[in-house]
Protein backbone atom coordinates (compact mmCIF):
# COMPACT_ATOMS: atom_id res chain seq x y z
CA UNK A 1 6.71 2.59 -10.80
CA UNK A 2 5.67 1.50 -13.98
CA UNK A 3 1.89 2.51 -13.89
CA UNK A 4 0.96 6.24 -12.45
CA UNK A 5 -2.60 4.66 -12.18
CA UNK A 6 -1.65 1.98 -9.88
CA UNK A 7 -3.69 1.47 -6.73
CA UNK A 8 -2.86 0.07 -3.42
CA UNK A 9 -4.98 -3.36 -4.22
CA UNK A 10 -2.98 -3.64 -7.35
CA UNK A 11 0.13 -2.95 -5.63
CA UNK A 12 -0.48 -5.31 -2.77
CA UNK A 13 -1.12 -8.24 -5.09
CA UNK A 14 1.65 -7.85 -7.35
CA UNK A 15 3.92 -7.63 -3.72
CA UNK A 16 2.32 -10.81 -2.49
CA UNK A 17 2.87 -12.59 -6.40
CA UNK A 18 6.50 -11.72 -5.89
CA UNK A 19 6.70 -13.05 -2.34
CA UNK A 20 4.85 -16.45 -3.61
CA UNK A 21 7.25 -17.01 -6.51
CA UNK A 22 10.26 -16.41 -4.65
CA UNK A 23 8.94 -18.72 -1.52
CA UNK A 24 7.91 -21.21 -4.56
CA UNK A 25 11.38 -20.98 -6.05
CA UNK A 26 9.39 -19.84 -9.67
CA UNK A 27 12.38 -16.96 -9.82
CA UNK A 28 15.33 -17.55 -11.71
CA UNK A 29 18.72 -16.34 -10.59
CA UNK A 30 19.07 -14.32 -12.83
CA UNK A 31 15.68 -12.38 -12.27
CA UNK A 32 15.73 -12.27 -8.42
CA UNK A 33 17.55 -8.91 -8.22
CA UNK A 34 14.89 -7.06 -10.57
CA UNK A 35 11.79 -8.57 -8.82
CA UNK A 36 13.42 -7.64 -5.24
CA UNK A 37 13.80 -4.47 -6.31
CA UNK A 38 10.46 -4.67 -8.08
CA UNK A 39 9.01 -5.44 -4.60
CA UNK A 40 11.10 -2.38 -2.70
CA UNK A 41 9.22 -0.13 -4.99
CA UNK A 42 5.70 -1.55 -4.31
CA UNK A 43 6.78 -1.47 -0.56
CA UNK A 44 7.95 1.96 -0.33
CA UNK A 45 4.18 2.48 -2.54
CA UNK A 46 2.19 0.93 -0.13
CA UNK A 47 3.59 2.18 2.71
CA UNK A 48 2.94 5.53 1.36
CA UNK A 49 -0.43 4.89 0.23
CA UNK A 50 -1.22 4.04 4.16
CA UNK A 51 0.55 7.04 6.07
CA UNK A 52 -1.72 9.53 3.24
CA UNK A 53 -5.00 7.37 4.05
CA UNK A 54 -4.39 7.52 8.01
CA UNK A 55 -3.74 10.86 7.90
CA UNK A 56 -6.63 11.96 5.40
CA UNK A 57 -9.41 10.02 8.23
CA UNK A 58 -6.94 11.47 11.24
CA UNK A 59 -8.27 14.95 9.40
CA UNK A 60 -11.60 14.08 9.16
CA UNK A 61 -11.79 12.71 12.54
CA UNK A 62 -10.18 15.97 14.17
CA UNK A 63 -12.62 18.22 11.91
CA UNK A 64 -15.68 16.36 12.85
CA UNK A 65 -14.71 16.72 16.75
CA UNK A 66 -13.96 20.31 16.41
CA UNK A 67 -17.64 20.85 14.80
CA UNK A 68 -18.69 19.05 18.62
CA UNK A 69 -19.78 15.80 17.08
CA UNK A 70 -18.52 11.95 18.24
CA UNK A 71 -17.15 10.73 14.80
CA UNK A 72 -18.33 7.30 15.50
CA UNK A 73 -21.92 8.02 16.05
CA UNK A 74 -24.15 7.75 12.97
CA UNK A 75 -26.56 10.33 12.36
C-alpha cells in the first residue's frame, strides 16, 4: 500500500476508479497490469478492513450479552 493512513472509504473509491476506467477503456495497455494489481491490493485491504470491523462489533455484541443486556435495546 502506498499510504499507511489509508481508510476503507479511500480504499473503496480508488477500487471503484479503477473498475470505471478499465470498464471505460481509460487504461492503456501498457498500465493495465499495475492498476490490476493496484486493485488486488485495495481488495485484499478492504476485505481486511471488514473481517477486523465484524469481529470488533461481534466482541462488543458478545460482551454486552454476557453483562445480561439485549444489545439492540437503547437505554
Amino acid at each position: 500500500m502506498e499510504s499507511t493512513s489509508l481508510d476503507y472509504t479511500q480504499a473503496f473509491e480508488e477500487l471503484q476508479q479503477i473498475v470505471n476506467d478499465i470498464e471505460q477503456g481509460e487504461i492503456s495497455v501498457d498500465e493495465l497490469s499495475t492498476k490490476v494489481k493496484r486493485a488486488a491490493e485495495l481488495i485484499r485491504f478492504c476485505r481486511n478492513r471488514l473481517t477486523t470491523t465484524e469481529e470488533d462489533v461481534n466482541k462488543i455484541i458478545k460482551e454486552l450479552d454476557a453483562a445480561g443486556r439485549d444489545p439492540f435495546l437503547e437505554d
